[in-house]
N, C-alpha and C. Protein backbone atom coordinates (compact mmCIF):
# COMPACT_ATOMS: atom_id res chain seq x y z
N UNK A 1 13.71 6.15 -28.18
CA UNK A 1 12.77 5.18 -27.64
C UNK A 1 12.08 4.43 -28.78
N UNK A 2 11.89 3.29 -29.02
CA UNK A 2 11.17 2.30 -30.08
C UNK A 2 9.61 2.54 -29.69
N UNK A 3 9.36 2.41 -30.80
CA UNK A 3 8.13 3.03 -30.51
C UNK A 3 6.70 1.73 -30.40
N UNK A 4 5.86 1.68 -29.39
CA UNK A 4 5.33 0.89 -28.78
C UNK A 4 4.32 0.48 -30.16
N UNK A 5 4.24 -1.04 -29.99
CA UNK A 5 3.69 -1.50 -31.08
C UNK A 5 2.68 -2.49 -30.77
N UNK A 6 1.40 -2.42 -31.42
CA UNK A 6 -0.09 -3.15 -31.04
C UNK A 6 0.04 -4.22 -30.89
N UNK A 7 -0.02 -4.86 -29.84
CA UNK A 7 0.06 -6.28 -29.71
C UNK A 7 1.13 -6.92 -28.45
N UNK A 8 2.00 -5.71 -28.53
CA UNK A 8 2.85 -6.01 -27.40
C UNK A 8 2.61 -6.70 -25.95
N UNK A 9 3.17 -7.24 -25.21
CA UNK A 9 2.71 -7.47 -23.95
C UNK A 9 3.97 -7.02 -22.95
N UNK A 10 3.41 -6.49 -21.84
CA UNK A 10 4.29 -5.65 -21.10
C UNK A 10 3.58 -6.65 -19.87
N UNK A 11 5.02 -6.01 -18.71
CA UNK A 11 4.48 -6.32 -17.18
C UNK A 11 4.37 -5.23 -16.58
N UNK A 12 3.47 -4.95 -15.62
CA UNK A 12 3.72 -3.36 -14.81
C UNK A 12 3.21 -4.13 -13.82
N UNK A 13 3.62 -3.67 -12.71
CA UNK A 13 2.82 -3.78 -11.31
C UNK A 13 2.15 -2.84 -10.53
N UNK A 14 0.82 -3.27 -10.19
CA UNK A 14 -0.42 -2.70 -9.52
C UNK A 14 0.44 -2.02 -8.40
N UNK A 15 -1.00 -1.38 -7.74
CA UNK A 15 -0.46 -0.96 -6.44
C UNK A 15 -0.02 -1.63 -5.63
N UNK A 16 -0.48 -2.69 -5.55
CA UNK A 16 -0.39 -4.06 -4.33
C UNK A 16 1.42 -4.81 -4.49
N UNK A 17 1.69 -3.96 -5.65
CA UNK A 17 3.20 -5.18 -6.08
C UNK A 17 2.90 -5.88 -6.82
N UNK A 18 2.04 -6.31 -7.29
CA UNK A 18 1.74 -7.72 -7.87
C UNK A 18 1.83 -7.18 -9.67
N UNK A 19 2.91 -8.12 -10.00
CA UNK A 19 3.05 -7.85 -11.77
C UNK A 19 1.55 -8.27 -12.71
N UNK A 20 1.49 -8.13 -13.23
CA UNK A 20 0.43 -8.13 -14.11
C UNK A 20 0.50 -7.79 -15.81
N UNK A 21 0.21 -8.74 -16.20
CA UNK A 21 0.88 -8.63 -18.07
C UNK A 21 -0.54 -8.05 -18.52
N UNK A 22 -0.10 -7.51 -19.22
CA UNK A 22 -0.84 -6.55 -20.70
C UNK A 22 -0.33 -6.38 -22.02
N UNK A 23 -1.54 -6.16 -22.73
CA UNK A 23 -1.30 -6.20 -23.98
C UNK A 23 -1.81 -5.18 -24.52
N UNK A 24 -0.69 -4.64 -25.28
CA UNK A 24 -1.27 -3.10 -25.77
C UNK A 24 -2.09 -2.69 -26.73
N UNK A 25 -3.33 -2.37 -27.47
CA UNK A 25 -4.96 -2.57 -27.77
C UNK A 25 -4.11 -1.83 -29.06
N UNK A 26 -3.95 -0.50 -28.57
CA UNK A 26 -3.66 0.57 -29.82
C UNK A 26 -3.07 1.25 -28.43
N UNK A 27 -2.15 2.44 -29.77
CA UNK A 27 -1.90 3.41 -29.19
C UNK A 27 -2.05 4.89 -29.55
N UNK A 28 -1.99 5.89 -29.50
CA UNK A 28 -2.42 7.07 -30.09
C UNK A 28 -1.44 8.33 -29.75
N UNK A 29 -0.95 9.52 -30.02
CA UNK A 29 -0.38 10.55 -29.94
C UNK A 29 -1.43 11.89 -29.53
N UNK A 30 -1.31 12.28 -28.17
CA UNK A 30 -2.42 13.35 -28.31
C UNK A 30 -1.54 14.40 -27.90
N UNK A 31 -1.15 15.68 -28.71
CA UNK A 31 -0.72 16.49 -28.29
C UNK A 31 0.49 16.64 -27.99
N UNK A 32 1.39 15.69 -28.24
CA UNK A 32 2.83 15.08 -28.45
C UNK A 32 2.53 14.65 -27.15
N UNK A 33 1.83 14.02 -26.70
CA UNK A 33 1.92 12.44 -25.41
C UNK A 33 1.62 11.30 -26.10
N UNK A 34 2.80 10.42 -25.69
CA UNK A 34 1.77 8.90 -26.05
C UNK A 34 0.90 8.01 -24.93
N UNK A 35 -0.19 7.71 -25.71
CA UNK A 35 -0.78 6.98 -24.65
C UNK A 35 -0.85 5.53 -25.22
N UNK A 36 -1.37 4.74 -24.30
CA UNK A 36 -1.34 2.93 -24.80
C UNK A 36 -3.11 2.51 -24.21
N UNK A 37 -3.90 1.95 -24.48
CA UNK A 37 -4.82 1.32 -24.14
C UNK A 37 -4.33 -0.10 -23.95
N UNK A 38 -4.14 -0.38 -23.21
CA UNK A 38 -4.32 -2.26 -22.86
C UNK A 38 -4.72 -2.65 -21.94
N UNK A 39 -4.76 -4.27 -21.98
CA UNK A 39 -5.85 -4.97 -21.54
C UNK A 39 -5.03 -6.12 -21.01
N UNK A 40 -5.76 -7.04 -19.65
CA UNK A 40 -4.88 -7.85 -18.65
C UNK A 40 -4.84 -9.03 -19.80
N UNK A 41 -3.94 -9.76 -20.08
CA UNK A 41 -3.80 -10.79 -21.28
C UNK A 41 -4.61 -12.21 -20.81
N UNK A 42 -4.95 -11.72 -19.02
CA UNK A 42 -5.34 -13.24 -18.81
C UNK A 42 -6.53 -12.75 -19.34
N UNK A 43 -7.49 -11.51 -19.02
CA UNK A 43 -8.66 -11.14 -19.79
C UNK A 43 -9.03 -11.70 -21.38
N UNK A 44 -7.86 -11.35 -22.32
CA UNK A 44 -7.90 -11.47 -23.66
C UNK A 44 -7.72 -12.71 -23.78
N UNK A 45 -7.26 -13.99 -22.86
CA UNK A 45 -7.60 -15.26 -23.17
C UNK A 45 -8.51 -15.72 -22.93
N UNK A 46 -8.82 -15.37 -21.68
CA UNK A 46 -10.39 -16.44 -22.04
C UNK A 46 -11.49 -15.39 -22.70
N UNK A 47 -11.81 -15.95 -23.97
CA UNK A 47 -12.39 -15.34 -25.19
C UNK A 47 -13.98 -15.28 -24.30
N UNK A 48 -14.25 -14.46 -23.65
CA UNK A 48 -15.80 -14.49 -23.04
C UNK A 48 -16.41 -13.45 -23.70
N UNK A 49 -17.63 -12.98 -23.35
CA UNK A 49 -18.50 -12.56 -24.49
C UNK A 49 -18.85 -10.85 -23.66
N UNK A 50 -18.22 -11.07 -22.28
CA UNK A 50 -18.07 -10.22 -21.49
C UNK A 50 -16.85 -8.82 -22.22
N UNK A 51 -17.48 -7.15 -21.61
CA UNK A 51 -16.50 -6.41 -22.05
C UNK A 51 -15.22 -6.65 -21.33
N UNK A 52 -14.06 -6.69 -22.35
CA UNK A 52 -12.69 -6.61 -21.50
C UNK A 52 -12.40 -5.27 -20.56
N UNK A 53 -11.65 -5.62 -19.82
CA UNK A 53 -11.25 -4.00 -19.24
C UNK A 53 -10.39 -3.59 -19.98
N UNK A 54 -10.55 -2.16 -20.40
CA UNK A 54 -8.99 -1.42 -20.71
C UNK A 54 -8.96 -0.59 -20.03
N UNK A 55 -7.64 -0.14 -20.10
CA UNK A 55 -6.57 0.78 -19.01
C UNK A 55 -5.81 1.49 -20.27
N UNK A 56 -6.09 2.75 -19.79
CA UNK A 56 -5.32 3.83 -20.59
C UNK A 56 -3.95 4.22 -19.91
N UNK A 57 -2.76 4.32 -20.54
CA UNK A 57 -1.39 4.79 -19.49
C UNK A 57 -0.75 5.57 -20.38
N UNK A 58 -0.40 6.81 -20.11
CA UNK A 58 0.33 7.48 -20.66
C UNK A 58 1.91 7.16 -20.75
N UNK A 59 2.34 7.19 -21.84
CA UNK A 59 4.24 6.91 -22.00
C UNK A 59 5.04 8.17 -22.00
N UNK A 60 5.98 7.86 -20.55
CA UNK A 60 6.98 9.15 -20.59
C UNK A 60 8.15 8.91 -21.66
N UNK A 61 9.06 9.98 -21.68
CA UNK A 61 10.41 9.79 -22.65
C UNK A 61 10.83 8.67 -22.46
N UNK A 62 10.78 8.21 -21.63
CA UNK A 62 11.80 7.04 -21.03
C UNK A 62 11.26 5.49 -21.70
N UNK A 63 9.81 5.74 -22.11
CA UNK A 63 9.05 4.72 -22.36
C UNK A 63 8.38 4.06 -21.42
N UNK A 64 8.35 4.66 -19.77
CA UNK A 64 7.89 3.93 -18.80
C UNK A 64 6.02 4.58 -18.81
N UNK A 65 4.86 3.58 -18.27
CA UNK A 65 4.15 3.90 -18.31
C UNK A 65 3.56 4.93 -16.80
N UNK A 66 2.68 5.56 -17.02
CA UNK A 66 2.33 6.16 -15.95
C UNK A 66 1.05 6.17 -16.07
N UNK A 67 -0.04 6.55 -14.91
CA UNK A 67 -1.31 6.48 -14.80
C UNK A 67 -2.11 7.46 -14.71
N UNK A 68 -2.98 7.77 -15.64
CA UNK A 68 -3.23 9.21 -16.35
C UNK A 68 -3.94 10.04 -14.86
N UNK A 69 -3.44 11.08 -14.65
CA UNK A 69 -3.87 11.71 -13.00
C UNK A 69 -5.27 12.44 -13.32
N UNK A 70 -5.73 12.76 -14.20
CA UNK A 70 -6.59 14.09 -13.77
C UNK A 70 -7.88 13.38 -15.16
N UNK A 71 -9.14 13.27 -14.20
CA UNK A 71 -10.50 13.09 -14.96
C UNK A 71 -10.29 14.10 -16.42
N UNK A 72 -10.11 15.28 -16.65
CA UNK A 72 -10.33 15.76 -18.02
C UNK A 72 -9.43 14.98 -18.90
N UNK A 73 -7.86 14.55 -18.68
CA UNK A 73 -7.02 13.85 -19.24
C UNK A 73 -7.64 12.70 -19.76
N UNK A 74 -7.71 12.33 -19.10
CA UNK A 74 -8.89 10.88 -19.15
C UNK A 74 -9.75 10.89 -20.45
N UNK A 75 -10.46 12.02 -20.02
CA UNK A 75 -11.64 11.90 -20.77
C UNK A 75 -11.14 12.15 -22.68
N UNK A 76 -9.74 13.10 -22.43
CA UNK A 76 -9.48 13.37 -23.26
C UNK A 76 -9.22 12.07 -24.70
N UNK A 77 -8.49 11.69 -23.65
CA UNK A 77 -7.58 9.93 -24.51
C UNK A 77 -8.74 9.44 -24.42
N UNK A 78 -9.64 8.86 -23.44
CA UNK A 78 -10.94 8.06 -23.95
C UNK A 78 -11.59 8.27 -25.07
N UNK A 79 -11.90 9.34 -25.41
CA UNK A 79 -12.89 9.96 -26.30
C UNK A 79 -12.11 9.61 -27.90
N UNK A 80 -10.58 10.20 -27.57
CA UNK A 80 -9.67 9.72 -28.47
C UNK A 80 -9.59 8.20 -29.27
N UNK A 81 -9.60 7.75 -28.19
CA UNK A 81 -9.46 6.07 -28.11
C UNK A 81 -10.57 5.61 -29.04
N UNK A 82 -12.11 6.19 -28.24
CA UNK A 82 -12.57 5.91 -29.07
C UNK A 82 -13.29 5.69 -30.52
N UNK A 83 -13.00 7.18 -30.63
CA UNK A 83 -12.88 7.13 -32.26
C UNK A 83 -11.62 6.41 -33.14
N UNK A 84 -10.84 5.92 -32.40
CA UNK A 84 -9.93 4.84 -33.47
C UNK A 84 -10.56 3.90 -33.84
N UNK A 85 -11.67 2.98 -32.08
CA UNK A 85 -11.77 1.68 -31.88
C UNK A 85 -12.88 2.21 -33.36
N UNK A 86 -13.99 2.89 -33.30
CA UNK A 86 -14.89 3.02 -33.88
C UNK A 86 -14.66 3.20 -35.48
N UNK A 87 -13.47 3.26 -35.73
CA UNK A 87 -12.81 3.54 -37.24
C UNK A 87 -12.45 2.01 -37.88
N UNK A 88 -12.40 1.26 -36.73
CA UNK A 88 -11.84 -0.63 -37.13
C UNK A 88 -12.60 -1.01 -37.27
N UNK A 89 -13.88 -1.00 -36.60
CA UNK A 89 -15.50 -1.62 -36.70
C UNK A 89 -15.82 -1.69 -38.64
């Protein structure tokens, strides 16, 4: 699998069906999982002063994303996440 690289933009679709592009923030290794933080690209264009949303998704072997199931998981990669963002500052 190539390994997912910052900046990328992917399509996944919501629950509803509806595709939706993203762009991948960073990514991180926790525990031999990869996860991706990204963000809706229409978000990251219009440059507003507002926080963007990010979305954390875990990457299976396959490279497909999935949607992290369980609040401690979560909390885990968040916390993760954010000591990267806080290392760029």
């Amino acid at each position: 699998m190539d390994k997912i690289e910052v900046g990328e933009v992917f399509t996944i679709t919501d629950d509803n069906d509806e595709e939706l592009e993203v762009e991948v923030l960073a990514s991180i290794n926790i525990e031999g999982t990869e996860y991706v933080a990204v963000s809706f690209v229409e978000d990251l264009k219009e440059e507003t002063e507002e926080d963007i949303d990010v979305f954390f998704l875990k990457v299976d072997d396959e490279g497909d994303f999935s949607a992290i199931e369980s609040d401690e998981e979560f909390d885990k990669v968040s916390a993760a996440f954010d000591e990267i963002m806080e290392d760029d500052e």
